[in-house]
Protein backbone atom coordinates (compact mmCIF):
# COMPACT_ATOMS: atom_id res chain seq x y z
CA UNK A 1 -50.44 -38.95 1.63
CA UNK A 2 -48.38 -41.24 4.05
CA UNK A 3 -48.68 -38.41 6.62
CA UNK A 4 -52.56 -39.29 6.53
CA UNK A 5 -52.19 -42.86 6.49
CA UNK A 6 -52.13 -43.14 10.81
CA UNK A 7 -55.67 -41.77 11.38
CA UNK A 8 -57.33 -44.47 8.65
CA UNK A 9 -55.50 -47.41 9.30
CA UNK A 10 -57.03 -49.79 11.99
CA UNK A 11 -55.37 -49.69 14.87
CA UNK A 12 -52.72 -52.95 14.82
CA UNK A 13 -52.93 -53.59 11.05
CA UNK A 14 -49.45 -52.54 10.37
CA UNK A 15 -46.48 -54.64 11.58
CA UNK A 16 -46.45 -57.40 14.01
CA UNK A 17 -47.61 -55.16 16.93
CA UNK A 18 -51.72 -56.15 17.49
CA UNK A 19 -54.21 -55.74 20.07
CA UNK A 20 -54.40 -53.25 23.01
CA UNK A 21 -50.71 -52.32 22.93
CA UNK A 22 -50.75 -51.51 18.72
CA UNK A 23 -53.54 -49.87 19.50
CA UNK A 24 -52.27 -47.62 22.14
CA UNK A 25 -49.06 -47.02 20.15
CA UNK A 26 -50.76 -45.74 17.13
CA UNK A 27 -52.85 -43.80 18.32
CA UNK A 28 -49.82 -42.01 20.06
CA UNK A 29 -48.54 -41.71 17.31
CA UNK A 30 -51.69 -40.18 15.66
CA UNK A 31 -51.78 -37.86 18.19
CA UNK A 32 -48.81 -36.29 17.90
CA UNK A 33 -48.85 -35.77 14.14
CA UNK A 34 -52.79 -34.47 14.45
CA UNK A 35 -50.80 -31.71 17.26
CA UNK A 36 -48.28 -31.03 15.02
CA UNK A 37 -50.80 -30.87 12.21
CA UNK A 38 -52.44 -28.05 14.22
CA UNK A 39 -49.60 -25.84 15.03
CA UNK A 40 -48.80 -25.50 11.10
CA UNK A 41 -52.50 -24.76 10.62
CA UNK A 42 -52.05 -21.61 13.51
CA UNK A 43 -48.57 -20.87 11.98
CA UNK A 44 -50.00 -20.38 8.69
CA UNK A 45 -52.65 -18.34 9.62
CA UNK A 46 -50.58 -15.85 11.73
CA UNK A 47 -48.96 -15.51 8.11
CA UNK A 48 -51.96 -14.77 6.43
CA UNK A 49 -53.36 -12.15 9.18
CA UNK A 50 -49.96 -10.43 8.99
CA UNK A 51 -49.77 -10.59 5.02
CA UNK A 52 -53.64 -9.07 5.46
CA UNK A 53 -53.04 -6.53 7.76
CA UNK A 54 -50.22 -4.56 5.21
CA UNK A 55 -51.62 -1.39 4.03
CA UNK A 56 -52.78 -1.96 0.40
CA UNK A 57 -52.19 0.80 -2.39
CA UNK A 58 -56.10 2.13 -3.71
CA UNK A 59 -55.66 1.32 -7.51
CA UNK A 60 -58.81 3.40 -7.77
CA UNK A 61 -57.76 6.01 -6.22
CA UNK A 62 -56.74 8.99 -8.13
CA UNK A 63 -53.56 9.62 -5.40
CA UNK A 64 -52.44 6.42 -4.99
CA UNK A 65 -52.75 4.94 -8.48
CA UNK A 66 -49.14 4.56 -10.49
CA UNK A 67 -49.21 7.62 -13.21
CA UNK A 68 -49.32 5.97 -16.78
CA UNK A 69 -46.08 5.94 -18.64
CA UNK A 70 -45.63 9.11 -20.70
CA UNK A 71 -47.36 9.36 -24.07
CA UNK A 72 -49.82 6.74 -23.84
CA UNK A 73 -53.38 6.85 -23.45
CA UNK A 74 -56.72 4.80 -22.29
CA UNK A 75 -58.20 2.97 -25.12
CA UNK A 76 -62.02 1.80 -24.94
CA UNK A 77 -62.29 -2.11 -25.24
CA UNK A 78 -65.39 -4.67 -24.58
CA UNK A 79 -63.60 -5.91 -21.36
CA UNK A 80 -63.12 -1.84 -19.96
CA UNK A 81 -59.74 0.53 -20.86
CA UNK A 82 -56.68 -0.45 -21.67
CA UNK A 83 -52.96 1.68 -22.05
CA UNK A 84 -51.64 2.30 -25.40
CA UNK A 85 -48.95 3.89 -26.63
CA UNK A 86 -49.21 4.92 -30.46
CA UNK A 87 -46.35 5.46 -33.36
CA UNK A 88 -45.52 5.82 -36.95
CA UNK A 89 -42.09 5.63 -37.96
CA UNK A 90 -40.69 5.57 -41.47
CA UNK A 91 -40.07 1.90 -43.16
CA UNK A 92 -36.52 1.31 -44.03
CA UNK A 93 -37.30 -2.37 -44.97
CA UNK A 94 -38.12 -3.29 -48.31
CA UNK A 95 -41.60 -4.74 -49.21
CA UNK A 96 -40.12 -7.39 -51.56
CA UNK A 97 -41.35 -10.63 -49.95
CA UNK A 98 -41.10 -13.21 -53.50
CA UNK A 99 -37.93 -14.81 -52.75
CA UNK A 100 -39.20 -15.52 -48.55
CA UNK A 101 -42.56 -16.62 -49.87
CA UNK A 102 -40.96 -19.31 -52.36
CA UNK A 103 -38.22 -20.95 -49.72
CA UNK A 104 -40.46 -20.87 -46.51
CA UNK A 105 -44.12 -21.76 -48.45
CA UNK A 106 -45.91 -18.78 -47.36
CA UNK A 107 -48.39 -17.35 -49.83
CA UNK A 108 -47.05 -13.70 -51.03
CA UNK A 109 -50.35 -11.68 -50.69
CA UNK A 110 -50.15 -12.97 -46.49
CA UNK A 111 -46.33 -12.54 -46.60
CA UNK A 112 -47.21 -8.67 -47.44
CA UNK A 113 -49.36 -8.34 -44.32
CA UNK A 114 -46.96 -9.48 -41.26
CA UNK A 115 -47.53 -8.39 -38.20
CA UNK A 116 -44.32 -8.10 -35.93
CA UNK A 117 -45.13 -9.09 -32.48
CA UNK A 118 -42.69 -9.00 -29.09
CA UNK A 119 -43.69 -9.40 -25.60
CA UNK A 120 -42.24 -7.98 -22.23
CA UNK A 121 -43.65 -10.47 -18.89
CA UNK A 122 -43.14 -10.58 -15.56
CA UNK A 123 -40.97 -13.53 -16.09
CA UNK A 124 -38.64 -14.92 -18.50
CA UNK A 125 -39.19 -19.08 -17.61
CA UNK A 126 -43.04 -18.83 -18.76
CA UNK A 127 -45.80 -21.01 -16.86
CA UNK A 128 -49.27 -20.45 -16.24
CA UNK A 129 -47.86 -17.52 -13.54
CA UNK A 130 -46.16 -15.59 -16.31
CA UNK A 131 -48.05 -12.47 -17.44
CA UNK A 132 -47.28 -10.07 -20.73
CA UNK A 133 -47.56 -6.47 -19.37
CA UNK A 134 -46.43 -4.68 -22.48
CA UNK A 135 -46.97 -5.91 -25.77
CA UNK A 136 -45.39 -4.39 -28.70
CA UNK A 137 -47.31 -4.86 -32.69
CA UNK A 138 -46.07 -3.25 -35.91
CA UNK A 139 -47.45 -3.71 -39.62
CA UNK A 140 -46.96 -1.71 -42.57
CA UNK A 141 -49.11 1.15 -43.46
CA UNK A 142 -48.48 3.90 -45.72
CA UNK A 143 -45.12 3.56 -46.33
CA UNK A 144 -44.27 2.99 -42.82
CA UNK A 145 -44.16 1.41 -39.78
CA UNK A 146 -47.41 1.75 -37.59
CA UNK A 147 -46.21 0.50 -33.89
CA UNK A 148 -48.58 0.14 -31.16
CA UNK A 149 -47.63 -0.72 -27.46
CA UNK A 150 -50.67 -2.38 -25.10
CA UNK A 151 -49.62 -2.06 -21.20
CA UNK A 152 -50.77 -3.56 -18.47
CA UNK A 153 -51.26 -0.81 -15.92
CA UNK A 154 -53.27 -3.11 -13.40
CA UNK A 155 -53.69 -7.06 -13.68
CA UNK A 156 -57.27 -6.39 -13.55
CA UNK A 157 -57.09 -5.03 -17.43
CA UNK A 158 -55.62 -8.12 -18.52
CA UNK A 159 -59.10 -8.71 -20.55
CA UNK A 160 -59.14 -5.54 -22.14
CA UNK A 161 -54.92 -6.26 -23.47
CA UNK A 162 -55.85 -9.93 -24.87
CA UNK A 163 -58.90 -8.79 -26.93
CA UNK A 164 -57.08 -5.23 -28.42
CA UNK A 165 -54.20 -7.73 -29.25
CA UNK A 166 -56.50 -9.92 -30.64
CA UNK A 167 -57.91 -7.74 -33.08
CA UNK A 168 -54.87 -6.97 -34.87
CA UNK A 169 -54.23 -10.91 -34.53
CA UNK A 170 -57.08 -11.21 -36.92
CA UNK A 171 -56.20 -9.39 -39.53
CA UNK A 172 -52.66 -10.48 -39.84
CA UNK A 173 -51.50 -12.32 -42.94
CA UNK A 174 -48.07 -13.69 -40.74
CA UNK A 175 -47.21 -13.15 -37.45
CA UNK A 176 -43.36 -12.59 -37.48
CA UNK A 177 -41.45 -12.57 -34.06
CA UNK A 178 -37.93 -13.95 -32.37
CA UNK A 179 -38.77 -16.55 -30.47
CA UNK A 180 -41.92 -15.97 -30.49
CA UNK A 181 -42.41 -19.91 -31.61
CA UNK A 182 -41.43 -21.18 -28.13
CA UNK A 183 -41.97 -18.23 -25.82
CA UNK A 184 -44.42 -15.44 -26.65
CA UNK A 185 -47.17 -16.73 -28.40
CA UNK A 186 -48.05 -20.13 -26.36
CA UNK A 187 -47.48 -17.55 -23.41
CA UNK A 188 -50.48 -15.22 -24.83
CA UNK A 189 -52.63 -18.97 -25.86
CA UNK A 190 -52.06 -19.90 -22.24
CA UNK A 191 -53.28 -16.31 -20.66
CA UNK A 192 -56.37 -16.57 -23.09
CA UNK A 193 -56.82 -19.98 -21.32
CA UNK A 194 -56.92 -18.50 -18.05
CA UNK A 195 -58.64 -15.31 -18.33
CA UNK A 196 -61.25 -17.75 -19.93
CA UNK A 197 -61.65 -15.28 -23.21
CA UNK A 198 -63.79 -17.32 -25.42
CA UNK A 199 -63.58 -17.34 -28.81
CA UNK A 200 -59.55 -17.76 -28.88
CA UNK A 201 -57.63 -15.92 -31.31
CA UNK A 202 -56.54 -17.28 -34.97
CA UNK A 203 -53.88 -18.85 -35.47
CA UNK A 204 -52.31 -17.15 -38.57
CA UNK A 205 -48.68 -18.80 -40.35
CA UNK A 206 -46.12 -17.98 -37.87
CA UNK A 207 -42.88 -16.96 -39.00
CA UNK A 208 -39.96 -16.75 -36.53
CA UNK A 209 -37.16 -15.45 -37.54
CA UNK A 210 -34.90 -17.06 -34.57
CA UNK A 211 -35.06 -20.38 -37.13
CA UNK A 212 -34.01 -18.11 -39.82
CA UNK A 213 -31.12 -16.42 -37.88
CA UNK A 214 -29.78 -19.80 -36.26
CA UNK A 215 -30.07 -21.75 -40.03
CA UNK A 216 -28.19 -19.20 -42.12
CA UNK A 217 -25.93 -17.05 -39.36
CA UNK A 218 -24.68 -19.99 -36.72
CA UNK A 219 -21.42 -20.56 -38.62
CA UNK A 220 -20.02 -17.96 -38.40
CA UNK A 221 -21.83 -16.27 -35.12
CA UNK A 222 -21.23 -17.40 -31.53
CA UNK A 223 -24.68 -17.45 -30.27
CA UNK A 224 -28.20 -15.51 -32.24
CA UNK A 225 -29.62 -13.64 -29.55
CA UNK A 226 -31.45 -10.49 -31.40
CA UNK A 227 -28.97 -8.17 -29.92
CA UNK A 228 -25.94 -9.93 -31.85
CA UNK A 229 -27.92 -10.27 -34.93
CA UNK A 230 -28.49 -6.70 -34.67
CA UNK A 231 -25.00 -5.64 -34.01
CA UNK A 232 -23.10 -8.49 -36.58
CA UNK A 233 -26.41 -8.62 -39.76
CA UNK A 234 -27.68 -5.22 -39.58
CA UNK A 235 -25.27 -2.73 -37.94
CA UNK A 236 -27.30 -1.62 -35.02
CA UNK A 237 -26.06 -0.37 -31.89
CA UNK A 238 -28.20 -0.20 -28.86
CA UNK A 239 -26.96 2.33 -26.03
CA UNK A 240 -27.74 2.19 -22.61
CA UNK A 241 -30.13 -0.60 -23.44
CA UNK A 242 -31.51 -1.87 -20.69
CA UNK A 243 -31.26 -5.70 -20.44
CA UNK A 244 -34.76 -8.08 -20.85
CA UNK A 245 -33.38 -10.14 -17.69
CA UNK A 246 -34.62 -6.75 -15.52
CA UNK A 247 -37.47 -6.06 -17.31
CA UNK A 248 -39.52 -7.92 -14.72
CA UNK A 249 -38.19 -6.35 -11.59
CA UNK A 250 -38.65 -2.90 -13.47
CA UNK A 251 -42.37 -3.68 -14.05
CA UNK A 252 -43.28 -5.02 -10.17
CA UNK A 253 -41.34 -1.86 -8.86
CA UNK A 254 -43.24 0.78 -11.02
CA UNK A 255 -46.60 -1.07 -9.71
CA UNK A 256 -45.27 -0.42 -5.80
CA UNK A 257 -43.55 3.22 -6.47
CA UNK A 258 -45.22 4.23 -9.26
CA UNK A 259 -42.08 6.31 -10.89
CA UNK A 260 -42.94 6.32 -14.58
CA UNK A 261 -39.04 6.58 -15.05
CA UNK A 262 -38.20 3.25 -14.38
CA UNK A 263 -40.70 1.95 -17.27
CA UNK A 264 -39.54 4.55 -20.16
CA UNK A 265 -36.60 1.58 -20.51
CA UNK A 266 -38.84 -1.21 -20.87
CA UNK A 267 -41.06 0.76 -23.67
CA UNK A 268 -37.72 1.55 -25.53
CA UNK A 269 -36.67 -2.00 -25.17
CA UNK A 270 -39.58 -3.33 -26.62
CA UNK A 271 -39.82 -1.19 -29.50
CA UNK A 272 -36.46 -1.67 -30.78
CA UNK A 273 -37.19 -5.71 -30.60
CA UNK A 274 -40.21 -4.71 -32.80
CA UNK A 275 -38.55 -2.47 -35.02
CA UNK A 276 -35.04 -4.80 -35.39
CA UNK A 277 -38.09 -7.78 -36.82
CA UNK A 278 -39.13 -5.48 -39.71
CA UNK A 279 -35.32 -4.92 -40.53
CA UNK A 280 -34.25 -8.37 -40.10
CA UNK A 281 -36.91 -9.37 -42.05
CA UNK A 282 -36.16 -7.07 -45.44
CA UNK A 283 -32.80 -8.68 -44.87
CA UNK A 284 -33.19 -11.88 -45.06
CA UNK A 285 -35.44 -11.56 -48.27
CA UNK A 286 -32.34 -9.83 -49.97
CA UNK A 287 -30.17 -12.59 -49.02
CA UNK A 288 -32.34 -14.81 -50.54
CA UNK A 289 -33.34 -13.37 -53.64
CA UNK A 290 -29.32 -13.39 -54.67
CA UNK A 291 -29.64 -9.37 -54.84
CA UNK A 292 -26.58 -9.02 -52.06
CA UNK A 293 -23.27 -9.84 -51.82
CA UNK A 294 -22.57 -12.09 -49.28
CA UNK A 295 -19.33 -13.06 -47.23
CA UNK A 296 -18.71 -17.03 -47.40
CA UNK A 297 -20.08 -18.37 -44.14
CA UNK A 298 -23.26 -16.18 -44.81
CA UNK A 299 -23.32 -17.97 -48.78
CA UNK A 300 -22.43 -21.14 -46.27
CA UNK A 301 -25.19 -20.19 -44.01
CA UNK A 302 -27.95 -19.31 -46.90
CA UNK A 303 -26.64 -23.45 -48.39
CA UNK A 304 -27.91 -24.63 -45.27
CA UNK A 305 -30.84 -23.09 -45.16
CA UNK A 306 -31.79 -24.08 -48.74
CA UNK A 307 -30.95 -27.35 -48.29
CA UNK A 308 -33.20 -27.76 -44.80
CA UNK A 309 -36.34 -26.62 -47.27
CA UNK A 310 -35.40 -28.96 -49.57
CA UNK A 311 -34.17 -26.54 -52.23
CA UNK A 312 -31.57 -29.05 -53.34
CA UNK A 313 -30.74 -27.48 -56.88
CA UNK A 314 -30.05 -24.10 -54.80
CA UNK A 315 -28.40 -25.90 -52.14
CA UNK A 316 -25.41 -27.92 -54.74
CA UNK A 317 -24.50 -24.89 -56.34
CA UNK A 318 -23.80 -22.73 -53.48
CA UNK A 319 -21.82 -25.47 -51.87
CA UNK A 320 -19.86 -26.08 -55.07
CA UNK A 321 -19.40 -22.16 -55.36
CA UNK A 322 -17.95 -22.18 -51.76
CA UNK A 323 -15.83 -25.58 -52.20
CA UNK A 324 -14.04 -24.28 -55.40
CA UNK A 325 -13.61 -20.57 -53.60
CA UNK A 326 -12.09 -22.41 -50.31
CA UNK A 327 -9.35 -23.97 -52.50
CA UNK A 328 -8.02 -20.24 -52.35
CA UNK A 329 -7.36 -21.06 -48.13
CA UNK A 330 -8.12 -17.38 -47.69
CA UNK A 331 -11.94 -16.42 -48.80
CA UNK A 332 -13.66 -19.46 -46.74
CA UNK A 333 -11.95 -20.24 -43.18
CA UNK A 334 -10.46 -23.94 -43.21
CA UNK A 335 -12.75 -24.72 -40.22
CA UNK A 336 -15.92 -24.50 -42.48
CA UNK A 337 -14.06 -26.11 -45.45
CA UNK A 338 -14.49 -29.25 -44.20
CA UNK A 339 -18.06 -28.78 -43.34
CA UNK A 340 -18.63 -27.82 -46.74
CA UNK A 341 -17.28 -30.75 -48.62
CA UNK A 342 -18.83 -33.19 -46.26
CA UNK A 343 -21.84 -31.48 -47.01
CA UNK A 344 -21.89 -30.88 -50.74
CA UNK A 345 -20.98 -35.09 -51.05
CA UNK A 346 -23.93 -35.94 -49.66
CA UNK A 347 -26.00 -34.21 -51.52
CA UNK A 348 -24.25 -35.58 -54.57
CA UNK A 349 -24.71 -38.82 -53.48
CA UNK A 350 -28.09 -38.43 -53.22
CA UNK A 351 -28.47 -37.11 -56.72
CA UNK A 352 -26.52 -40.01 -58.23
CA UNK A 353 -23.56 -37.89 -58.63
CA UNK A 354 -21.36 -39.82 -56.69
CA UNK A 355 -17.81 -39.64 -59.15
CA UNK A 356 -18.05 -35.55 -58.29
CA UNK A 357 -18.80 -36.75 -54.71
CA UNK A 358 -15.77 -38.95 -54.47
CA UNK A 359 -13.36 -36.87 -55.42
CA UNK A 360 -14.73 -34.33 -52.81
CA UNK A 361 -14.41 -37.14 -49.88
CA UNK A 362 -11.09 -37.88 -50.88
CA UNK A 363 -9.71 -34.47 -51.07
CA UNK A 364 -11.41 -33.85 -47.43
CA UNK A 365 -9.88 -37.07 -46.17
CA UNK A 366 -6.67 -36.12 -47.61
CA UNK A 367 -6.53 -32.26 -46.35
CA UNK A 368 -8.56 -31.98 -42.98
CA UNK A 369 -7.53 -31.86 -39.49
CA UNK A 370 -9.91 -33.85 -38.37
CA UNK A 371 -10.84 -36.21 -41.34
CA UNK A 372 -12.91 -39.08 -39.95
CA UNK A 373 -16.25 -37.84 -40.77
CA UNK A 374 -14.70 -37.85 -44.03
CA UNK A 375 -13.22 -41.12 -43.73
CA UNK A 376 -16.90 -42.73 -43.42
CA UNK A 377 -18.81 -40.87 -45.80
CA UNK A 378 -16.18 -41.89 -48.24
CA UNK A 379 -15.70 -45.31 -47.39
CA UNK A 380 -19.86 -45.50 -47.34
CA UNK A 381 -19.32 -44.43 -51.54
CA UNK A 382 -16.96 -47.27 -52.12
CA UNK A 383 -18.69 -49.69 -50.35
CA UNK A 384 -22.20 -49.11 -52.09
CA UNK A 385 -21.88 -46.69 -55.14
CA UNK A 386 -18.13 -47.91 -56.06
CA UNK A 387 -18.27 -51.54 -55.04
CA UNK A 388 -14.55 -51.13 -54.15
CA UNK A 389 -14.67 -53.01 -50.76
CA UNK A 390 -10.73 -53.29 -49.98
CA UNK A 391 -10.79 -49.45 -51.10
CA UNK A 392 -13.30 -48.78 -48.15
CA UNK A 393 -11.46 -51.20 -45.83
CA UNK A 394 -8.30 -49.55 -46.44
CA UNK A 395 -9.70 -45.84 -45.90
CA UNK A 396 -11.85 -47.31 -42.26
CA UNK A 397 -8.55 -48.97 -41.16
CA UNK A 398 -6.44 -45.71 -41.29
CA UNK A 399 -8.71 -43.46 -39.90
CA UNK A 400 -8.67 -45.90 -37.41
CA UNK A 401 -4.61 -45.50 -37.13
CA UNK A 402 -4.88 -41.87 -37.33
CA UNK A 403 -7.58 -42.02 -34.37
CA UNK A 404 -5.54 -43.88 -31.79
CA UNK A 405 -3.02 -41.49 -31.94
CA UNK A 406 -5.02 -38.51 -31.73
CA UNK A 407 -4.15 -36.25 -28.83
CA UNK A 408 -8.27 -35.51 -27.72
CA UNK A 409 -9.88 -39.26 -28.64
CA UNK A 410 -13.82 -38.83 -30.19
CA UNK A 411 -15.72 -42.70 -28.50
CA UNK A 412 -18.70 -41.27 -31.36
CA UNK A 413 -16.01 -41.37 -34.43
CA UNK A 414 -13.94 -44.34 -33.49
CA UNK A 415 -17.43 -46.41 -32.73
CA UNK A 416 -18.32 -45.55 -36.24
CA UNK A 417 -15.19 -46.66 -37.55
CA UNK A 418 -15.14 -50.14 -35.69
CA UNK A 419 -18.98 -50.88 -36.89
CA UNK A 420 -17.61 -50.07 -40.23
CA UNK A 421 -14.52 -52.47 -40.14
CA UNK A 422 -16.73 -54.96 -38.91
CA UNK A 423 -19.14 -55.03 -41.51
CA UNK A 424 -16.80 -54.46 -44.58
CA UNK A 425 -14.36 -57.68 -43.04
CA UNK A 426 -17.56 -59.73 -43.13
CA UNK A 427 -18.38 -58.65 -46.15
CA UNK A 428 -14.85 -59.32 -47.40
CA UNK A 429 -14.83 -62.79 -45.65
CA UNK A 430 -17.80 -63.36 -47.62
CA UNK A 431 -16.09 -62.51 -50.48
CA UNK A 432 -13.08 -65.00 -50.19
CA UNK A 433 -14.81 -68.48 -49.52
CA UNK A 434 -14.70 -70.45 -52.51
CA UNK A 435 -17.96 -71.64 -54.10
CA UNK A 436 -18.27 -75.14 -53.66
CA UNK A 437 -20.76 -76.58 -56.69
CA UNK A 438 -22.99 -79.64 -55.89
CA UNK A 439 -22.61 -82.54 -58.76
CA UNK A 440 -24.60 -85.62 -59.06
């Protein structure tokens, strides 16, 4: 904007510089921006008559048009033919979907009817600019697995690939992906904005299993990227997979070479994303439903993830399971022990249990490594449940101790702590004035 601002501004108006000599000045000034201005303008279209002048490929050409990927075939659509690749595979999930329907609110009869959705795009930070080219969908049929893949074999189809997706949209009870949430389907709402496909699809309960994964696996799993709950949850081994950060430059060099080799990856990619949903899935419902026997920071894992749907009952007695078991310092890793306990008092507290949850804090503040979390959750019982103020004081002050000495200081613990000794020495102040009574 301030490049403009020269050639509308009357001549003098800016500054101290008036009359005939402001004048003259901007308008030099003017002049040699509006030159510059015009060079960029001849620059730029040099660019453009040398970008236009490449030879273009003839996507309607029989010769020059990339061969399809093996096995798949033009399906008719409204909006003209689109690719498809077709599957059945045998189901080795189980159907069971009572326990997942209860702890996530789904109704069971949609639960029964998911549809397992997983998107390959031409790139992997989304944006208007981001296209799916291959789009994988699986549901259950007939004891199976029926897999379809929809590919983008020329932008032009992009039409005909939103509305074959979107009749299978329709008629899904849940849409289950990983990730799907924050990446794959706003990407497909924001191409159905753009290709200006009117009506939009549904929008059926969406169930993605990446909240699952990170709720009930993070403790003892460094990160839940599909692959590593594949390898670590369900014993699958990918080889020679190829990885979803080339996927993109495999797609944009089929469409200039047109070797259906380099795409044969990305189809296998895709379908073992799709496939790895309906496995994941059947797993998690077994976990739920008690039916498998789990190792602790899975029973840790499943604790957490009852008590984040508020499943409280569920949530007390796995926690009190897994406290009693870590006692044995062998079945549940000390790290998590403490993570436990803090965990389990709360939830006593809440429930008015707070004697149980005492004697939890204290053993946590007496046994941890690192037992300042402790420390305030425990000296928050006395203080309110216990009424034991010079208890609480006495806890806050040697955590406090313990702190200052600690070889890798915490400013979020010890700021706790210091709000806490505050408020308990006012309280205790409070406490020790006399009571002076008015007499007549």
């Amino acid at each position: 904007m301030r490049e403009w601002l020269p050639f509308v501004r009357r001549p003098g108006a800016r500054g101290g510089g008036g009359g005939e000599s402001g004048g003259a000045a901007a308008a030099g000034v003017g002049s040699a921006r509006s030159r510059k201005l015009t060079a960029d303008l001849v620059a730029l279209r040099a660019r453009i008559a040398a970008i236009s002048s490449r030879p273009r490929i003839n996507r309607s050409s029989g010769d020059a048009a990339s061969p399809p990927p093996p096995a798949c075939h033009e399906e008719a659509t409204p909006f003209g033919p689109v690719m498809a690749r077709r599957e059945w595979l045998a189901d080795e999930g189980a159907c069971q979907v009572a326990a997942l329907a209860t702890c996530l609110g789904f109704a069971p009869d949609n639960l029964q009817r998911p549809l397992f959705l997983d998107t390959e795009t031409t790139g992997l930070s989304g944006g208007t600019g981001t296209v799916a080219f291959l789009i994988g969908l699986a549901w259950r049929e007939g004891g199976g697995l029926r897999l379809v893949q929809f590919f983008l074999s020329d932008f032009n189809q992009e039409d005909a690939l939103l509305w074959a997706v979107g009749q299978y949209v329709q008629q899904a009870g849940v849409l289950v992906s990983y990730n799907g949430r924050t990446f794959d389907w706003p990407l497909l709402q924001t191409r159905l904005v753009m290709r200006r496909i009117a009506p939009s699809w549904p929008s059926p309960p969406h169930l993605d299993l990446l909240t699952l994964a990170r709720r009930i696996f993070k403790p003892r799993l460094p990160d839940c990227a599909l692959q590593t709950i594949e390898q670590a949850v369900l014993d699958l081994h990918r080889t020679e997979d190829l990885p979803g950060t080339l996927i993109p430059s495999r797609y944009f060099a089929w469409l200039r070479h047109g070797d259906e080799r380099l795409l044969e990856p990305v189809f296998v990619h895709n379908r073992q994303d799709v496939l790895s949903m309906a496995l994941l899935l059947a797993r998690f419902e077994s976990m739920l439903d008690g039916s498998e026997e789990l190792e602790p920071l899975d029973r840790f894992g499943r604790a957490r993830f009852f008590e984040s749907r508020g499943m409280t009952s569920q949530a007390v007695e796995e926690y009190r399971r897994l406290w009693r078991q870590s006692r044995g310092a062998r079945a549940v890793p000390f790290t998590a022990r403490g993570a436990i306990g803090l965990r389990l008092a709360r939830l006593l507290r809440r429930r008015g249990m707070w004697m149980e949850a005492r004697e939890v804090l204290e053993e946590c503040w007496q046994t941890q490594v690192f037992p300042y979390p402790a420390a305030i959750e425990l000296a928050k019982l006395l203080e309110h449940q216990a009424r034991d103020l010079d208890g609480a004081r006495r806890v806050v002050g040697d955590a406090l101790r313990l702190l200052a000495i600690a070889v890798v200081p915490n400013p979020q613990w010890q700021a706790d702590l210091e709000q806490r000794v505050r408020r308990l020495d006012r309280r205790l102040d409070t406490r020790a004035r006399p009571v002076l009574g008015l007499t007549g």
